[in-house]
Structures are given as structure tokens and as C-alpha cells.
PDB file of N, CA and C in Angstrom:
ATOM      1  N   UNK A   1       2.113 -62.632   8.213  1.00  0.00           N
ATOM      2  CA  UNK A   1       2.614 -63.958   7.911  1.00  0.00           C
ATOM      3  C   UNK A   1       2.757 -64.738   9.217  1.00  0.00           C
ATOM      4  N   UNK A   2       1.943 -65.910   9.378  1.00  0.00           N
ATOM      5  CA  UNK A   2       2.620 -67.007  10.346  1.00  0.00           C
ATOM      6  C   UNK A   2       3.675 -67.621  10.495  1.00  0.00           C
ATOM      7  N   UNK A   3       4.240 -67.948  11.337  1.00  0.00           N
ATOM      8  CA  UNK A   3       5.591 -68.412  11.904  1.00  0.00           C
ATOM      9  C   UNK A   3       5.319 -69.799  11.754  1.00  0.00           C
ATOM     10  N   UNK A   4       6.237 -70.582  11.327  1.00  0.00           N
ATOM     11  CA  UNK A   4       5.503 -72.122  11.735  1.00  0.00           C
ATOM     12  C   UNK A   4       5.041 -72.655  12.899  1.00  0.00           C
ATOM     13  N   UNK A   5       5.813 -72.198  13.773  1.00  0.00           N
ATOM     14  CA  UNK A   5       4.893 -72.641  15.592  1.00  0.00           C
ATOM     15  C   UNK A   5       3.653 -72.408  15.590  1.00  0.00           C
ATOM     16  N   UNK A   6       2.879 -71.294  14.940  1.00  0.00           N
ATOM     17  CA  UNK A   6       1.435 -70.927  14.962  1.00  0.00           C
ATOM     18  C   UNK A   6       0.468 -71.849  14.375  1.00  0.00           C
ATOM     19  N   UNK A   7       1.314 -71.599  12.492  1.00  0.00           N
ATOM     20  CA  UNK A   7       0.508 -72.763  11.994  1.00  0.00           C
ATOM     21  C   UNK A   7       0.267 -74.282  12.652  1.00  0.00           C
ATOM     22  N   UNK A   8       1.332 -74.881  13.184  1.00  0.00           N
ATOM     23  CA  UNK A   8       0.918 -75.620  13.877  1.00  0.00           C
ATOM     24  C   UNK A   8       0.017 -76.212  15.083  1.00  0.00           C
ATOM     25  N   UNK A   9      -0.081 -75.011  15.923  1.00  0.00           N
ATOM     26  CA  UNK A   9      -0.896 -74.541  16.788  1.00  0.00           C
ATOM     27  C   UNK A   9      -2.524 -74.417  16.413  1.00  0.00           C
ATOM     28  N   UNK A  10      -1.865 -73.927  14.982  1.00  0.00           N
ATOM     29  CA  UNK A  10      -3.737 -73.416  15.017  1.00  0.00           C
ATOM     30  C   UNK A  10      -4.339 -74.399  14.213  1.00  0.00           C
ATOM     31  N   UNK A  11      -4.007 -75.133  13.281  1.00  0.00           N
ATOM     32  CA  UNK A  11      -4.081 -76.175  12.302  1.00  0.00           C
ATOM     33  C   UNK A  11      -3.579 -77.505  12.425  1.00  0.00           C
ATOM     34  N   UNK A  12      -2.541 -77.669  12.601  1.00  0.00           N
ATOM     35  CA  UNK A  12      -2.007 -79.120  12.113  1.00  0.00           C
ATOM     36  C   UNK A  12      -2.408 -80.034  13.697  1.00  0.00           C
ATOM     37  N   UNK A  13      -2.135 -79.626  14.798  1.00  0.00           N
ATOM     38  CA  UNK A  13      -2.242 -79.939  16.286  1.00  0.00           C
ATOM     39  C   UNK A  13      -4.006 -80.247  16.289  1.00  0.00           C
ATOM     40  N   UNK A  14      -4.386 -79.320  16.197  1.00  0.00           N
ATOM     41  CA  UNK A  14      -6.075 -79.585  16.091  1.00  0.00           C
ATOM     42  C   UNK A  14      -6.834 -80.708  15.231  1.00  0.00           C
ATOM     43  N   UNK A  15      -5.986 -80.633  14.054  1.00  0.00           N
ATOM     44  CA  UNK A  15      -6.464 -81.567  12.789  1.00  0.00           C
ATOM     45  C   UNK A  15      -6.092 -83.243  13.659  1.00  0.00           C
ATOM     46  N   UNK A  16      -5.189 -83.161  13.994  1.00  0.00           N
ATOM     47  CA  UNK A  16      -4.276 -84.523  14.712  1.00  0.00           C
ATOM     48  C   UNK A  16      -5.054 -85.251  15.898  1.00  0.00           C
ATOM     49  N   UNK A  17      -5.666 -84.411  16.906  1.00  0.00           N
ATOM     50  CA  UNK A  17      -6.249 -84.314  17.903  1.00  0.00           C
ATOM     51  C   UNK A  17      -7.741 -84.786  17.173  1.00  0.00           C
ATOM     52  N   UNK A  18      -8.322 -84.512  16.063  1.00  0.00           N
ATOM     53  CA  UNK A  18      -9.720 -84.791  15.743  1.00  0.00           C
ATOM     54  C   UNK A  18      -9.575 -85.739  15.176  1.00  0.00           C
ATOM     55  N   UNK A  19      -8.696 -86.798  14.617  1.00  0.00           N
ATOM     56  CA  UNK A  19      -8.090 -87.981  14.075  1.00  0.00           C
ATOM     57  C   UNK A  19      -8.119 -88.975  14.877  1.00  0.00           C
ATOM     58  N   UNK A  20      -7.028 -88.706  15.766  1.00  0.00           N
ATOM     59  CA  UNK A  20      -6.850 -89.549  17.270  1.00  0.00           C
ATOM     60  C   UNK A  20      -8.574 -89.491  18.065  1.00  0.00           C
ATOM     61  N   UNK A  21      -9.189 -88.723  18.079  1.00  0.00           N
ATOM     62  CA  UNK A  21     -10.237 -88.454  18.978  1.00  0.00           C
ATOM     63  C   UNK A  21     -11.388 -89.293  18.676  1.00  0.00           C
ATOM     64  N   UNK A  22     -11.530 -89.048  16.822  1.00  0.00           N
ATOM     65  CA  UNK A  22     -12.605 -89.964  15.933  1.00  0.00           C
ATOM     66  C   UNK A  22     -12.093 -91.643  16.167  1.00  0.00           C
ATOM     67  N   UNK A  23     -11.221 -91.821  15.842  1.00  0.00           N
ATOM     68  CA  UNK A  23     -10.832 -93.376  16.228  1.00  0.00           C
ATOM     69  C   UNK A  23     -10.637 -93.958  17.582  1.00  0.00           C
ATOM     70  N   UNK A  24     -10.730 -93.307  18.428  1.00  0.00           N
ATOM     71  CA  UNK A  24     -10.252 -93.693  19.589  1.00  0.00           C
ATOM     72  C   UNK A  24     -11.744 -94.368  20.104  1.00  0.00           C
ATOM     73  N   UNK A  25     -12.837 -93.158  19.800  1.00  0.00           N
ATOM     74  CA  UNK A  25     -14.312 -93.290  19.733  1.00  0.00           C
ATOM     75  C   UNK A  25     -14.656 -94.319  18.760  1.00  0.00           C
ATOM     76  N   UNK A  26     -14.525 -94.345  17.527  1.00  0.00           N
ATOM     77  CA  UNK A  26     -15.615 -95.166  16.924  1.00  0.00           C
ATOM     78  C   UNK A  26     -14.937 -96.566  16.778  1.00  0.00           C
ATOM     79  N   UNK A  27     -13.680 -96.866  17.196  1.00  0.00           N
ATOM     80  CA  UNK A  27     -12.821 -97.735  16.776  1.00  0.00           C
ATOM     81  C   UNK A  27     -13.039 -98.825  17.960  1.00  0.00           C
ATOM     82  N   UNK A  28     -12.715 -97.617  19.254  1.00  0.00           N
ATOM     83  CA  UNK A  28     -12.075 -98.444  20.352  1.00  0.00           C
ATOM     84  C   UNK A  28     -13.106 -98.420  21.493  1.00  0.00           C
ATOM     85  N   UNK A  29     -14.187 -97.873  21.549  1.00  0.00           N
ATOM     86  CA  UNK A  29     -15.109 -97.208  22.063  1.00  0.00           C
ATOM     87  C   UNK A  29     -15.281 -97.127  23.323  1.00  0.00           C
ATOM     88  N   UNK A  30     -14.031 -95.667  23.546  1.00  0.00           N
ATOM     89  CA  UNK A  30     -13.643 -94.819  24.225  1.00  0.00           C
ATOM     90  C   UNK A  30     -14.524 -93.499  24.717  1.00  0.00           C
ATOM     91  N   UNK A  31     -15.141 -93.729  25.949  1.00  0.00           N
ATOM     92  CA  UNK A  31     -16.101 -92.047  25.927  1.00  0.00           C
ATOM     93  C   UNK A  31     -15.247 -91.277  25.846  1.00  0.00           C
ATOM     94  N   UNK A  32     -15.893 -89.921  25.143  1.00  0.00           N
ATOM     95  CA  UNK A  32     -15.858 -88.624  25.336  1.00  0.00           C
ATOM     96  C   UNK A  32     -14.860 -88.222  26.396  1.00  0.00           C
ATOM     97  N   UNK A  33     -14.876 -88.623  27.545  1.00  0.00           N
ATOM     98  CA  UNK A  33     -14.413 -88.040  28.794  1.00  0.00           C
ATOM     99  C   UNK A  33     -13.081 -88.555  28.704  1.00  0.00           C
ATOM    100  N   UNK A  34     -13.465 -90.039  28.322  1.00  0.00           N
ATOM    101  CA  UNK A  34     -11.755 -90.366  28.690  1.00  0.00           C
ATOM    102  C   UNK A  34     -10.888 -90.430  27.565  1.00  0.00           C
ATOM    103  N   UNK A  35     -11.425 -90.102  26.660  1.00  0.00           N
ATOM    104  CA  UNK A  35     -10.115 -89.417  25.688  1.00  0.00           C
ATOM    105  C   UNK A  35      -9.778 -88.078  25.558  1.00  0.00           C
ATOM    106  N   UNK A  36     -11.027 -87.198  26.201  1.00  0.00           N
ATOM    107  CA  UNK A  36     -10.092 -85.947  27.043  1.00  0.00           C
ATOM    108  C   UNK A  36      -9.387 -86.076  27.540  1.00  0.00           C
ATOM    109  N   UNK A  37      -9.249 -86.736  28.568  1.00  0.00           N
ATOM    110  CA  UNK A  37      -8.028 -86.952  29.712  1.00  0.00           C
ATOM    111  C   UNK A  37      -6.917 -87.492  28.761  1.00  0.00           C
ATOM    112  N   UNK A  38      -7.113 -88.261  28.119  1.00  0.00           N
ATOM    113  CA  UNK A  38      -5.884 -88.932  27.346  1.00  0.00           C
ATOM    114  C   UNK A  38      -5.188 -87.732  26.367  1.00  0.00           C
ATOM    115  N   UNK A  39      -6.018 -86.611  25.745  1.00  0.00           N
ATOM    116  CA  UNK A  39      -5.514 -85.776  24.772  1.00  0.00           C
ATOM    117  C   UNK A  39      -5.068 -84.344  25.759  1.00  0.00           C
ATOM    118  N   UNK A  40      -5.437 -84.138  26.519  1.00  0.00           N
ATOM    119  CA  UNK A  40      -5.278 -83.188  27.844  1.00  0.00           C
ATOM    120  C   UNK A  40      -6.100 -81.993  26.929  1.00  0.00           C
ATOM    121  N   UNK A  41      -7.286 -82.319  26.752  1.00  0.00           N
ATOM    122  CA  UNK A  41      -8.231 -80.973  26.451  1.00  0.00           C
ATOM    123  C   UNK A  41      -9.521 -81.662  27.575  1.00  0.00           C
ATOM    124  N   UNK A  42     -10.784 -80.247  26.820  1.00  0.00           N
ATOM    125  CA  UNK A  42     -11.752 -80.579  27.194  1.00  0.00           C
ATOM    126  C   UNK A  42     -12.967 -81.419  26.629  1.00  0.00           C
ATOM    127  N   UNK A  43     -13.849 -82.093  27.617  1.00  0.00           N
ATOM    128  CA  UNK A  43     -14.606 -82.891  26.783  1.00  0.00           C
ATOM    129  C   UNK A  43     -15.353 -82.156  25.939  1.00  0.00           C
ATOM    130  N   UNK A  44     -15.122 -80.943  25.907  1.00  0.00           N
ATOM    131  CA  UNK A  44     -16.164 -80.216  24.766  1.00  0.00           C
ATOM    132  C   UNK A  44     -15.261 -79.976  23.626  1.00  0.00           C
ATOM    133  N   UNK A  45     -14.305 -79.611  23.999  1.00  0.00           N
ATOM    134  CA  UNK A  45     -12.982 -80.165  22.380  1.00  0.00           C
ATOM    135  C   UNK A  45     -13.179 -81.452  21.835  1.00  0.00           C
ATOM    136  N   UNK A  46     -13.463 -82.518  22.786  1.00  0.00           N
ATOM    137  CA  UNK A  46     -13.146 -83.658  21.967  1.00  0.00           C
ATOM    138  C   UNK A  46     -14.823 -83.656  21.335  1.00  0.00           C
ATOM    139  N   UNK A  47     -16.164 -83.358  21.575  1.00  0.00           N
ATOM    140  CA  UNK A  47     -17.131 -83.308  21.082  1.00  0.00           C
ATOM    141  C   UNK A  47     -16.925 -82.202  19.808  1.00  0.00           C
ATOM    142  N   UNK A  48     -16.714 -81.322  19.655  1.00  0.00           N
ATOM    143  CA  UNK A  48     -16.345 -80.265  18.766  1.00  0.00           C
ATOM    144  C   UNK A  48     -15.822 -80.949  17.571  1.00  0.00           C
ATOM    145  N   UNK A  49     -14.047 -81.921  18.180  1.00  0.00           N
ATOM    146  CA  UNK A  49     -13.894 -82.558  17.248  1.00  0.00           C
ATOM    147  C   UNK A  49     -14.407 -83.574  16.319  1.00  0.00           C
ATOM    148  N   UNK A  50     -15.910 -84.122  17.225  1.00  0.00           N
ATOM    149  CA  UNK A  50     -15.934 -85.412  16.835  1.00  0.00           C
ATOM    150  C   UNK A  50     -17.493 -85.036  15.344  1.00  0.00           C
ATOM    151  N   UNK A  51     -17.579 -83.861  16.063  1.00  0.00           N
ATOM    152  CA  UNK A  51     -19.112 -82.873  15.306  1.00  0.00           C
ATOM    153  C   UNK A  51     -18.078 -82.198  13.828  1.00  0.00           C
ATOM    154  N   UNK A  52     -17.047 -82.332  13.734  1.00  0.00           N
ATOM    155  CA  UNK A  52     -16.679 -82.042  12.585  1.00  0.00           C
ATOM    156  C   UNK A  52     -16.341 -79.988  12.559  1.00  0.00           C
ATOM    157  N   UNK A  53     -16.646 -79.346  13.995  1.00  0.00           N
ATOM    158  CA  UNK A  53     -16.769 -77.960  14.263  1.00  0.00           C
ATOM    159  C   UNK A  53     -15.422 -78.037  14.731  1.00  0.00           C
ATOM    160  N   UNK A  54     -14.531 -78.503  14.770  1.00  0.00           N
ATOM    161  CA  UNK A  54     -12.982 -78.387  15.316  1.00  0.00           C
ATOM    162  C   UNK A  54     -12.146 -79.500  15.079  1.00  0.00           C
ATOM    163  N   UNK A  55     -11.018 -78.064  13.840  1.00  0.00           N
ATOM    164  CA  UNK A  55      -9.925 -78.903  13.296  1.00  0.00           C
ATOM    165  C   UNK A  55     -10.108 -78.776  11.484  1.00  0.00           C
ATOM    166  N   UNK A  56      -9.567 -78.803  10.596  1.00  0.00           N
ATOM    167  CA  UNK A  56      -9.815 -77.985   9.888  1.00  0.00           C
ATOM    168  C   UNK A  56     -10.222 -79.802   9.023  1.00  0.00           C
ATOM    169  N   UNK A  57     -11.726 -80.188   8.191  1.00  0.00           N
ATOM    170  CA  UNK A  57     -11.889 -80.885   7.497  1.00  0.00           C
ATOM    171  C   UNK A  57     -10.929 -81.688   6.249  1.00  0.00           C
ATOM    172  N   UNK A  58     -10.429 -80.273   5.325  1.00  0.00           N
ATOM    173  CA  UNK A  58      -9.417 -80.366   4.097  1.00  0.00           C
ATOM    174  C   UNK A  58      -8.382 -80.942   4.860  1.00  0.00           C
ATOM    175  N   UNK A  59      -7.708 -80.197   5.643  1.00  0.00           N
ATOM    176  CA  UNK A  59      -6.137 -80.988   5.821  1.00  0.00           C
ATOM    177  C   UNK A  59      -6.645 -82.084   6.654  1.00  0.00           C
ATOM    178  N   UNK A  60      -7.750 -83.028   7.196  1.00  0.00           N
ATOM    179  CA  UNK A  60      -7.856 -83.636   8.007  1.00  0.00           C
ATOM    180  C   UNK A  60      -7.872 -84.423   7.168  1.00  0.00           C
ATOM    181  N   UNK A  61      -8.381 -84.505   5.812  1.00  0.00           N
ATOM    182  CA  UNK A  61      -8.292 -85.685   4.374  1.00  0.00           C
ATOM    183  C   UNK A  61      -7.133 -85.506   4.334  1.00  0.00           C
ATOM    184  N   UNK A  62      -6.376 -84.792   3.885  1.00  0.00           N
ATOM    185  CA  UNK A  62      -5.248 -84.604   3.428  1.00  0.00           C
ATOM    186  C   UNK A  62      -4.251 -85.887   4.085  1.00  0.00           C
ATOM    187  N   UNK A  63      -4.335 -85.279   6.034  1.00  0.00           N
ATOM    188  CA  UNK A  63      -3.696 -85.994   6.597  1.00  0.00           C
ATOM    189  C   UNK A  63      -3.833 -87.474   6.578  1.00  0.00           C
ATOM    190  N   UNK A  64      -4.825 -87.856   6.354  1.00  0.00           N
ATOM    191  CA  UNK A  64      -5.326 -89.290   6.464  1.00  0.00           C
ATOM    192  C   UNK A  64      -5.114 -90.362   5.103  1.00  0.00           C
ATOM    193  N   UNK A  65      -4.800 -89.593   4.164  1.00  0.00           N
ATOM    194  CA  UNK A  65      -4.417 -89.600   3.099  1.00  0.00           C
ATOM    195  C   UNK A  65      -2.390 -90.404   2.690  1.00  0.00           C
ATOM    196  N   UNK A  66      -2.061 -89.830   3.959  1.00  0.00           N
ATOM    197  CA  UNK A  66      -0.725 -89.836   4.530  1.00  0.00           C
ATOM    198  C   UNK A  66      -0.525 -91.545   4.752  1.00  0.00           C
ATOM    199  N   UNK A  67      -0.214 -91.821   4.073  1.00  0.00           N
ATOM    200  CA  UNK A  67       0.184 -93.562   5.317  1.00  0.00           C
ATOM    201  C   UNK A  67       0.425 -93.592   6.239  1.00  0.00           C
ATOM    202  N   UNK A  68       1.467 -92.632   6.637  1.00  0.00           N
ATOM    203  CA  UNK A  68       2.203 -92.824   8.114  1.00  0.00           C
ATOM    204  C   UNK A  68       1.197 -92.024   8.906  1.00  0.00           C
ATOM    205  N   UNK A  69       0.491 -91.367   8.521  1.00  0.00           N
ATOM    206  CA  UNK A  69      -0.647 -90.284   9.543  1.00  0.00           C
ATOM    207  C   UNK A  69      -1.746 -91.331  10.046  1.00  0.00           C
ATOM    208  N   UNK A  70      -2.145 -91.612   8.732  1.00  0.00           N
ATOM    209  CA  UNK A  70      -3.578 -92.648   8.822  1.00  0.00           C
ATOM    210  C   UNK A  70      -2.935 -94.189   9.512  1.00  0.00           C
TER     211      UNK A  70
END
């Protein structure tokens, strides 16, 4: 069983990060690089995120779904 610190860690943090990452890009049009620096990962996280390979899809609807998220 996961602890909630994990789940968050492994799911909800990642999902959040590919949210912020997609809009920051297609919205504000922000490279790659410098919304790494802004999220404190790597630019290959924020590509990962933006390829749909990092961060979990379902709860990423879910979240967006949210008023206060989206």
C-alpha cells in the first residue's frame, strides 16, 4: 500500500507538471528549456511531458476537468 507522499510523488506532481508544461508551450510559447528551468526538471521531462510519455493521461483529464486545476 502507498502512503500518500508517494502517490503524490509518483502521480499527482507529474500529472501537474505536464499541465503547467503543455500550456506554458502552446499557450505562451515558452521553449522547452525555459520551462525546465521554471519547473526545476529536465528538458527531457518537460519533452516526455509534452509527448504524452510522462504523467499519467486519465488523471491528467480528470485534473483538467477540475475548475480550480484547469
Amino acid at each position: 500500500m502507498l502512503l500518500p507522499a508517494e502517490i503524490e510523488t509518483k502521480t499527482l506532481i507529474p500529472a501537474l507538471r505536464a499541465i503547467l508544461a503543455k500550456r506554458l508551450i502552446e499557450e505562451h510559447s515558452i521553449r522547452e528549456e525555459e520551462v525546465s528551468k521554471l519547473l526545476g526538471v529536465t528538458q527531457a521531462a518537460i519533452s516526455n511531458y509534452i509527448r504524452g510519455t510522462r504523467g499519467d493521461p486519465i488523471l491528467i483529464t480528470k485534473l483538467l476537468a477540475v475548475k480550480e486545476v484547469a
